[in-house]
N, C-alpha and C. Protein backbone atom coordinates (compact mmCIF):
# COMPACT_ATOMS: atom_id res chain seq x y z
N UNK A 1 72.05 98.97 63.87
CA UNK A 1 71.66 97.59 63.67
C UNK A 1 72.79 96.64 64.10
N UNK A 2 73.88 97.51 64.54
CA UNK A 2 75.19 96.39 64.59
C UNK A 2 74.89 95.71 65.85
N UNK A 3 75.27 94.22 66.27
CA UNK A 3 74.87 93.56 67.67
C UNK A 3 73.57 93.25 67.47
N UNK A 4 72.60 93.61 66.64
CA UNK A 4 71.52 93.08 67.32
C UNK A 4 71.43 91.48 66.99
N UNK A 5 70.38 90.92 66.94
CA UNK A 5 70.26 89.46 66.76
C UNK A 5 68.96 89.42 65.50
N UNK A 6 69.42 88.61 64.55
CA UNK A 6 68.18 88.10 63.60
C UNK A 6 67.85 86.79 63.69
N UNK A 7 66.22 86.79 63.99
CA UNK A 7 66.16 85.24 64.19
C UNK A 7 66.17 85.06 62.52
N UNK A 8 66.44 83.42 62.73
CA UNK A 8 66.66 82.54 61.47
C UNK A 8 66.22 81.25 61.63
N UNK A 9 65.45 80.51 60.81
CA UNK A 9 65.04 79.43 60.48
C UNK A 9 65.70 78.21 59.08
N UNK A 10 65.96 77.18 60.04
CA UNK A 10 66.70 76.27 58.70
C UNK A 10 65.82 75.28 58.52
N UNK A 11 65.37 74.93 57.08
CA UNK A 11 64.97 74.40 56.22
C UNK A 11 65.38 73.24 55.48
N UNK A 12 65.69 72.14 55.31
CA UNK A 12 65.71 71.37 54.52
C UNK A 12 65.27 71.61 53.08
N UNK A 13 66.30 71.09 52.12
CA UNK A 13 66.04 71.81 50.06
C UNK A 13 65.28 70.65 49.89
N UNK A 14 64.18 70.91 48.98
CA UNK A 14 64.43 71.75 48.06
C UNK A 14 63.51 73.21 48.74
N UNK A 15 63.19 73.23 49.92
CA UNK A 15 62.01 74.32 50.51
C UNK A 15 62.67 75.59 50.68
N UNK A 16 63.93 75.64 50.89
CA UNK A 16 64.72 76.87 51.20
C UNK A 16 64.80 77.10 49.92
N UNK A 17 65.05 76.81 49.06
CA UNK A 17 65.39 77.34 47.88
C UNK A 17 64.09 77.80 47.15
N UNK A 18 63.03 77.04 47.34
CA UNK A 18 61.22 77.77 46.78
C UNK A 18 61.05 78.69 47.66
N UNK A 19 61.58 79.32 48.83
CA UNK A 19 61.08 80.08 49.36
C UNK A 19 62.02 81.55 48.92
N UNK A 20 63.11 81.03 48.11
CA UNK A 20 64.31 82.43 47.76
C UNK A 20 63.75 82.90 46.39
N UNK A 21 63.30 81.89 45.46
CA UNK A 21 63.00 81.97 44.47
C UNK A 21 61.79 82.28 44.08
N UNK A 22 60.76 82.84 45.24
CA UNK A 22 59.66 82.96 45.10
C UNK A 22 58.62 81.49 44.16
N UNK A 23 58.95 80.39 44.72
CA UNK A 23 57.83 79.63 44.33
C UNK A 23 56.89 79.09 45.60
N UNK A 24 57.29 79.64 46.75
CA UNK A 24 56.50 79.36 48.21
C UNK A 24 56.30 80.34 49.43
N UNK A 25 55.07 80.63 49.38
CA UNK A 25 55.04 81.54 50.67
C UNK A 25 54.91 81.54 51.86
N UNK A 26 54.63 80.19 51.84
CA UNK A 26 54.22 79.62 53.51
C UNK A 26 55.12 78.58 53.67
N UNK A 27 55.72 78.76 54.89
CA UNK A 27 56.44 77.60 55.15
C UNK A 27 55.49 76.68 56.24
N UNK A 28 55.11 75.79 56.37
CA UNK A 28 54.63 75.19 57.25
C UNK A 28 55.40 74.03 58.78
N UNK A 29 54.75 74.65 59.40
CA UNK A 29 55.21 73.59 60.93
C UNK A 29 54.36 73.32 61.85
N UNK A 30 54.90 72.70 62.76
CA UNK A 30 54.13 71.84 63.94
C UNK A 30 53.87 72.87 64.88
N UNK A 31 55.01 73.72 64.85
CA UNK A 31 54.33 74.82 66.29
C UNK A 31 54.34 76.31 65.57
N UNK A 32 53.69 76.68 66.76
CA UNK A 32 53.23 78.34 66.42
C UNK A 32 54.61 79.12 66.94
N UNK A 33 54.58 80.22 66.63
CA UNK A 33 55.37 81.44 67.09
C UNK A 33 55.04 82.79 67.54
N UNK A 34 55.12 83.29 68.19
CA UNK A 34 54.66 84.50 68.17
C UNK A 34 55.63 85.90 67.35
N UNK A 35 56.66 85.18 67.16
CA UNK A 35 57.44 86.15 66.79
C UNK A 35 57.22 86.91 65.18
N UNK A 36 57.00 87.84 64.99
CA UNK A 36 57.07 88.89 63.99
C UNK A 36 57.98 89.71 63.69
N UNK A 37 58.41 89.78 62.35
CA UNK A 37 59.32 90.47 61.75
C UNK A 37 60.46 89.73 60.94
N UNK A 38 62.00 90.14 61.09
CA UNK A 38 62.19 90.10 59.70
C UNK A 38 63.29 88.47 60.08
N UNK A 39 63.40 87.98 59.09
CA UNK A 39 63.47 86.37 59.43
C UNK A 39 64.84 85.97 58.36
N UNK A 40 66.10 85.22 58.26
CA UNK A 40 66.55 84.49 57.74
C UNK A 40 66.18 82.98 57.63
N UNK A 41 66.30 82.64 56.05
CA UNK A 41 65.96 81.36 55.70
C UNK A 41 67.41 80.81 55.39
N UNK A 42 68.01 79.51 56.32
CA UNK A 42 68.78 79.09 56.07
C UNK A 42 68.82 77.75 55.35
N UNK A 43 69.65 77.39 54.46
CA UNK A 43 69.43 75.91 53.71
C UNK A 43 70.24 74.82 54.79
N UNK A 44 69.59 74.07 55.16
CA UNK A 44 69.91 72.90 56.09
C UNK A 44 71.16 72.21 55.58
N UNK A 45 72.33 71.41 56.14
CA UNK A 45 72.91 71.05 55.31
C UNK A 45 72.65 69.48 55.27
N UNK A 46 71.52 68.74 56.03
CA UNK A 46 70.81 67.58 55.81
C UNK A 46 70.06 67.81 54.80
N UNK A 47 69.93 66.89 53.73
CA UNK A 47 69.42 66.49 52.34
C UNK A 47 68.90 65.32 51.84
N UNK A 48 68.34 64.72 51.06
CA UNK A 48 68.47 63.55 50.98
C UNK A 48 67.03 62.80 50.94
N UNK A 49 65.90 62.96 51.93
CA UNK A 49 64.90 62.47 52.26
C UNK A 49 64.03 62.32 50.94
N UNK A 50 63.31 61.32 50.71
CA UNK A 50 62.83 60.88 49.76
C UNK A 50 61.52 61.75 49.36
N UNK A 51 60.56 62.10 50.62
CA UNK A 51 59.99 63.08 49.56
C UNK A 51 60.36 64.30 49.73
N UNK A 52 61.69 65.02 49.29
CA UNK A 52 61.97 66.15 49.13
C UNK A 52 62.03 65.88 47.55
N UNK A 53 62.78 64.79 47.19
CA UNK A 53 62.91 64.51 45.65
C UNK A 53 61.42 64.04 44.98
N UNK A 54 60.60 63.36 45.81
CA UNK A 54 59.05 63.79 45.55
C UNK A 54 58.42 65.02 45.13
N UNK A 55 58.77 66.11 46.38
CA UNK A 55 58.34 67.19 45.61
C UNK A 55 59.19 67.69 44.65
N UNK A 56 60.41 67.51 44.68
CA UNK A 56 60.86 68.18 43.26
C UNK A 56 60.66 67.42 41.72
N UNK A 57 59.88 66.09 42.26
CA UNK A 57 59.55 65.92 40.91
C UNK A 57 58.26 66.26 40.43
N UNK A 58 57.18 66.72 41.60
CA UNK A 58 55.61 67.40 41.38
C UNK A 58 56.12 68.38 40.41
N UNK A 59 57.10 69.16 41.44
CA UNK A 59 57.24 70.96 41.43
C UNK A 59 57.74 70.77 39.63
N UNK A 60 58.60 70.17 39.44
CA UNK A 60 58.85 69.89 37.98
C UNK A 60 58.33 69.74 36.67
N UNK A 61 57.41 68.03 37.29
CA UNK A 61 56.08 67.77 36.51
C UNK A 61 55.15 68.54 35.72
N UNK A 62 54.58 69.36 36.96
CA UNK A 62 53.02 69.76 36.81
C UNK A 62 53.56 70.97 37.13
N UNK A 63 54.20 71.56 37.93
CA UNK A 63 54.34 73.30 37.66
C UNK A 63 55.55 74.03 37.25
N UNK A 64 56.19 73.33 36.13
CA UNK A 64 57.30 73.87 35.18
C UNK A 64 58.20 74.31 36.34
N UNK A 65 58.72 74.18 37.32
CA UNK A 65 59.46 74.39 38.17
C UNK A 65 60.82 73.66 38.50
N UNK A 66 61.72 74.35 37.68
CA UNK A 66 62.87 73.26 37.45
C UNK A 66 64.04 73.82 38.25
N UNK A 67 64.17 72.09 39.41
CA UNK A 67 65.53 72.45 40.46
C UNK A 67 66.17 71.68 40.12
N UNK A 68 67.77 71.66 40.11
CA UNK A 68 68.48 71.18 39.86
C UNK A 68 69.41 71.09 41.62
N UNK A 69 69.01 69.33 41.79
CA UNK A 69 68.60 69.05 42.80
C UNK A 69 70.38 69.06 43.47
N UNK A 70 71.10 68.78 42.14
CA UNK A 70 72.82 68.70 42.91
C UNK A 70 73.46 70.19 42.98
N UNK A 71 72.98 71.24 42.43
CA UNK A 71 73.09 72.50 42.93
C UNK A 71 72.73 73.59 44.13
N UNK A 72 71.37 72.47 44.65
CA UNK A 72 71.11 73.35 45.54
C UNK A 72 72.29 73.94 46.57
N UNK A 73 71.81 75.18 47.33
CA UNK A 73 72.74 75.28 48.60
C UNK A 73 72.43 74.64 49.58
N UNK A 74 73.64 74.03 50.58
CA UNK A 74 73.56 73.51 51.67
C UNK A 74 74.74 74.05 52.71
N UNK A 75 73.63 74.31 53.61
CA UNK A 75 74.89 75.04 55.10
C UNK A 75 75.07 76.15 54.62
N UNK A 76 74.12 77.40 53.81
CA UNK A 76 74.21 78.38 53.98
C UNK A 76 73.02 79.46 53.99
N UNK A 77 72.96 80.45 54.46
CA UNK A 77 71.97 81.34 54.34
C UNK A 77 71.28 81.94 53.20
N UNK A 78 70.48 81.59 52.58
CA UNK A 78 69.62 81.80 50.78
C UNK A 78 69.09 83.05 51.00
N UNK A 79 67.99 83.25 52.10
CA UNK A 79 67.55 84.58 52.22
C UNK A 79 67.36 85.07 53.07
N UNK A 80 66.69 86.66 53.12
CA UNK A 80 66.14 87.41 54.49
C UNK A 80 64.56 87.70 53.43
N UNK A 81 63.73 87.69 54.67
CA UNK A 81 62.26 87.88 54.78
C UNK A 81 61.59 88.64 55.68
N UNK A 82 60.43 88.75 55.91
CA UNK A 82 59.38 89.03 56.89
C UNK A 82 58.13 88.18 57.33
N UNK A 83 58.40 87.34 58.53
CA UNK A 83 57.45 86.31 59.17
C UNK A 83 56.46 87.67 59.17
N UNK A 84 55.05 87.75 58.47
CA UNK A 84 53.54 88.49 59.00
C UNK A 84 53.03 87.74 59.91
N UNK A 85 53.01 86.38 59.78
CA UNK A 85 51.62 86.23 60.41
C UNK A 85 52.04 84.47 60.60
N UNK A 86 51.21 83.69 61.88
CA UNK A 86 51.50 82.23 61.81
C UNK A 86 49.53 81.79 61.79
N UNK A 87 49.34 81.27 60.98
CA UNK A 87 48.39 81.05 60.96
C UNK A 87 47.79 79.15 60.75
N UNK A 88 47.03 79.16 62.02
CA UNK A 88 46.48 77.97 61.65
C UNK A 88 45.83 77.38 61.19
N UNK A 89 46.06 76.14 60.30
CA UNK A 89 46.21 75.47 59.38
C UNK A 89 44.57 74.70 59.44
N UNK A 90 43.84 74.77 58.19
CA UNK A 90 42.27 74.75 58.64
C UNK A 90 41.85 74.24 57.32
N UNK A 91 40.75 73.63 57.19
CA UNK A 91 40.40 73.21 55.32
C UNK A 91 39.78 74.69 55.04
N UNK A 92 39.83 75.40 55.72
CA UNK A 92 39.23 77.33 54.87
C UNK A 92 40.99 77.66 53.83
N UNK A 93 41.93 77.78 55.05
CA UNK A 93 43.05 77.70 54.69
C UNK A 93 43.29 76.88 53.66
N UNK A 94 43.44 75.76 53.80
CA UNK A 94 43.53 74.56 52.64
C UNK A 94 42.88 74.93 51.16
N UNK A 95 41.50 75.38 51.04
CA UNK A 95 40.96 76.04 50.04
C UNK A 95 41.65 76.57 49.21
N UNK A 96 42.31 77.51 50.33
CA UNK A 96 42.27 79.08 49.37
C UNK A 96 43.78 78.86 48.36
N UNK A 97 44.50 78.26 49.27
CA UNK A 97 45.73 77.63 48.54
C UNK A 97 45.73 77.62 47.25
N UNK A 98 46.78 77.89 46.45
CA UNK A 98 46.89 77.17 45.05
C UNK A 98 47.97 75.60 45.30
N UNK A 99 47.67 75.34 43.72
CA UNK A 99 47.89 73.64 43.88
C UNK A 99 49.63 73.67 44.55
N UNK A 100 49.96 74.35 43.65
CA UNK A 100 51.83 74.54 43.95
C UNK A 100 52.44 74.93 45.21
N UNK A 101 51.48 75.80 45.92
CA UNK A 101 51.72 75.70 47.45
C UNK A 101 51.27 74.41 48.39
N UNK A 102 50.33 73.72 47.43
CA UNK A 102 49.79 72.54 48.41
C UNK A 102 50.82 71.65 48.00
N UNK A 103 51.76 71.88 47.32
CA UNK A 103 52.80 70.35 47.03
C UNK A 103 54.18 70.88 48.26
N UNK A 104 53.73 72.31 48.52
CA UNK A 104 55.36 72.52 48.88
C UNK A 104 54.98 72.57 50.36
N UNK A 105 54.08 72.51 51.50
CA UNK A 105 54.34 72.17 52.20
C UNK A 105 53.02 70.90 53.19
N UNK A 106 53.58 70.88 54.36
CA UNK A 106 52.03 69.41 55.02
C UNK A 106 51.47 70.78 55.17
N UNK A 107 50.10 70.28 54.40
CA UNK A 107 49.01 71.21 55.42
C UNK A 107 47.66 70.42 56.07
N UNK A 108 48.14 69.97 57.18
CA UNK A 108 47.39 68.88 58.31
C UNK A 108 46.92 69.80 58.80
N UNK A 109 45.74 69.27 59.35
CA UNK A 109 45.01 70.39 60.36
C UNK A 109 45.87 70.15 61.68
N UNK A 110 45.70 71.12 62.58
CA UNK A 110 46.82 71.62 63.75
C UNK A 110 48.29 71.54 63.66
N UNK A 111 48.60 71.98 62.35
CA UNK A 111 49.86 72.53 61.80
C UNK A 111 49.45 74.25 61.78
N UNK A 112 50.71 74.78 61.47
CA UNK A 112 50.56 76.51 61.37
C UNK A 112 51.27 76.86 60.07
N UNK A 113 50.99 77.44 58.86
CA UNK A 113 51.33 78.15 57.69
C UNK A 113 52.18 79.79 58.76
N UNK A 114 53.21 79.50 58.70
CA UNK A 114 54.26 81.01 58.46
C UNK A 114 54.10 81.36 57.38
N UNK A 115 53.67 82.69 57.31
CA UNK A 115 53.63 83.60 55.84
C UNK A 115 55.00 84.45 56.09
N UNK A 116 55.74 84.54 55.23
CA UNK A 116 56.49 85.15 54.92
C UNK A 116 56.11 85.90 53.40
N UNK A 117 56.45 87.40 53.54
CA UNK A 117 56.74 88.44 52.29
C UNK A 117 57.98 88.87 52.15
N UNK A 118 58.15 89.60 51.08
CA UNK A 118 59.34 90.63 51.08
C UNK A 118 60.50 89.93 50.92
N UNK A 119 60.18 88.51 50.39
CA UNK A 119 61.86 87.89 50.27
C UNK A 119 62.59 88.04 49.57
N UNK A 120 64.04 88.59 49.79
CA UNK A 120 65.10 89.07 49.06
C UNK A 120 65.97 87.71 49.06
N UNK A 121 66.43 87.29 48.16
CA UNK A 121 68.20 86.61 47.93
C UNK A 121 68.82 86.91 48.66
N UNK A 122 70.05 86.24 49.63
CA UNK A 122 71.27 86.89 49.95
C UNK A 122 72.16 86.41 48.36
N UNK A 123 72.99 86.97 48.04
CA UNK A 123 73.98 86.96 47.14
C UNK A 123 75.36 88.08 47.86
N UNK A 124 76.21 86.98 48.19
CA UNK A 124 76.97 85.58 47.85
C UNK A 124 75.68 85.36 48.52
N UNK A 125 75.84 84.20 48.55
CA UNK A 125 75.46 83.40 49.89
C UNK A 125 76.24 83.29 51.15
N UNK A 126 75.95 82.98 52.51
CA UNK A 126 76.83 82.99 53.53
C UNK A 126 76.73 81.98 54.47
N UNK A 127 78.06 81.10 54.14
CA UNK A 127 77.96 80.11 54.93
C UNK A 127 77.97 80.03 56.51
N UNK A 128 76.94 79.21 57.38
CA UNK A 128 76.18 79.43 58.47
C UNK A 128 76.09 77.74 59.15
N UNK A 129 76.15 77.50 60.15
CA UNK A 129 75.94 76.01 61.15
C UNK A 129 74.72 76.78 61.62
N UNK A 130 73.53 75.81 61.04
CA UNK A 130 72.35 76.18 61.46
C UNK A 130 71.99 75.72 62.59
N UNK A 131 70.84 75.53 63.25
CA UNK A 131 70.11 75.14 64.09
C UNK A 131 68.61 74.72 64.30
N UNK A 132 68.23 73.88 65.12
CA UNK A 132 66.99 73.41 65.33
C UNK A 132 65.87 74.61 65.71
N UNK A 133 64.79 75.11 65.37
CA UNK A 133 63.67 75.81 65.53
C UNK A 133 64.34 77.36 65.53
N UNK A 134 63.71 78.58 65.99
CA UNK A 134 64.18 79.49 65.43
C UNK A 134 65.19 79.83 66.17
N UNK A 135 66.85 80.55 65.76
CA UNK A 135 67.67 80.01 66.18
C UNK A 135 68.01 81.91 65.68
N UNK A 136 69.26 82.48 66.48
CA UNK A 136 69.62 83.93 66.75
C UNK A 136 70.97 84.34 65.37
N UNK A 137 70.84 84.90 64.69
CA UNK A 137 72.45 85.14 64.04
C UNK A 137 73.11 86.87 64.31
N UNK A 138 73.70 87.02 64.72
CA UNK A 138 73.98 88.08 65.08
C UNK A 138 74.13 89.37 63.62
N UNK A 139 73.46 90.56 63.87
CA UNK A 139 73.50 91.29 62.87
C UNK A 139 75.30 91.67 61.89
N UNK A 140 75.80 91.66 62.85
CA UNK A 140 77.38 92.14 62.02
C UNK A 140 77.62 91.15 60.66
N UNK A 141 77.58 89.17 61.10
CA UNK A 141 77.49 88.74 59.97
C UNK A 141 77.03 89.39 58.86
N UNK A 142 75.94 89.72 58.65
CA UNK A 142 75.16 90.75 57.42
C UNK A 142 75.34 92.01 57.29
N UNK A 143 75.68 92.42 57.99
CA UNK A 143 76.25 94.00 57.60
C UNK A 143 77.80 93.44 56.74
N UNK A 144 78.39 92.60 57.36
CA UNK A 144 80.20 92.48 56.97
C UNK A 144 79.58 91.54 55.25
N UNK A 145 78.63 91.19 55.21
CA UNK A 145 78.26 90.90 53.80
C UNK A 145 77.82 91.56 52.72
N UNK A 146 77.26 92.77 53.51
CA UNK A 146 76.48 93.44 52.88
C UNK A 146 74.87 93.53 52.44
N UNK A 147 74.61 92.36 53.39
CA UNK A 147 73.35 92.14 53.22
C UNK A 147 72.35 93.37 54.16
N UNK A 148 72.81 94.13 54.62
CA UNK A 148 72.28 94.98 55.77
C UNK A 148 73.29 96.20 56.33
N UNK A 149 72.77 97.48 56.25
CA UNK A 149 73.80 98.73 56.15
C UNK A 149 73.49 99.56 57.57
């Protein structure tokens, strides 16, 4: 596994952090991917936007989901996953949803739901200069962490 490349995706909080903590399974975006398999979620180190603190006050509110918004991580890697499937974004889709996934991401029609499973924590965490759309981290980082043997 040493050398190879893991793609990784950065996120803006409070979404990186519902997606480590298991309160979100779909991340949603504007474009499709074809790519499958196993995925890092990085925490953006831009913050700030007004409805991010929107949803953390839904996620709070109405589904006992308590972030503590000056702790989150920023500028580092939260987890590793598995992108299954990119699927577009449809009122069938919209349906089937529960309410707490409909706060955590847009689901517009001709948007795409990324499903991600299998999400593990990194612990430490590992600090990372992310990048725009899906972006390469080389495997050694995570092996020299221990996140990967």
């Amino acid at each position: 596994m040493e050398n190879q490349k893991i793609k990784a995706l950065s996120l803006w909080q409070p979404w990186a952090s519902l997606i480590t903590h298991g309160h979100k399974q779909y991340e949603t975006r504007s474009w499709f991917t074809d790519y499958r398999g196993t995925l890092l979620i990085h925490a953006a180190k831009r913050t700030g936007e007004q409805i991010q603190k929107d949803t953390a006050f839904i996620l709070q509110n109405k589904h006992n989901i308590r972030l503590d918004w000056g702790d989150l991580p920023l500028g580092q890697l939260v987890c590793i996953c598995d992108l299954v499937d990119c699927i577009p974004i449809t009122g069938d889709v919209r349906r089937r949803l529960s309410q707490q996934e409909k706060v955590c991401g847009d689901w517009s029609s001709g948007r795409w739901a990324w499903d991600l499973r299998n999400v593990r924590a990194i612990d430490p965490l590992i600090p990372l200069r992310g990048r725009q759309g899906l972006f390469n981290v080389d495997s050694s980082l995570l092996i020299n962490h221990n996140i990967l043997r």
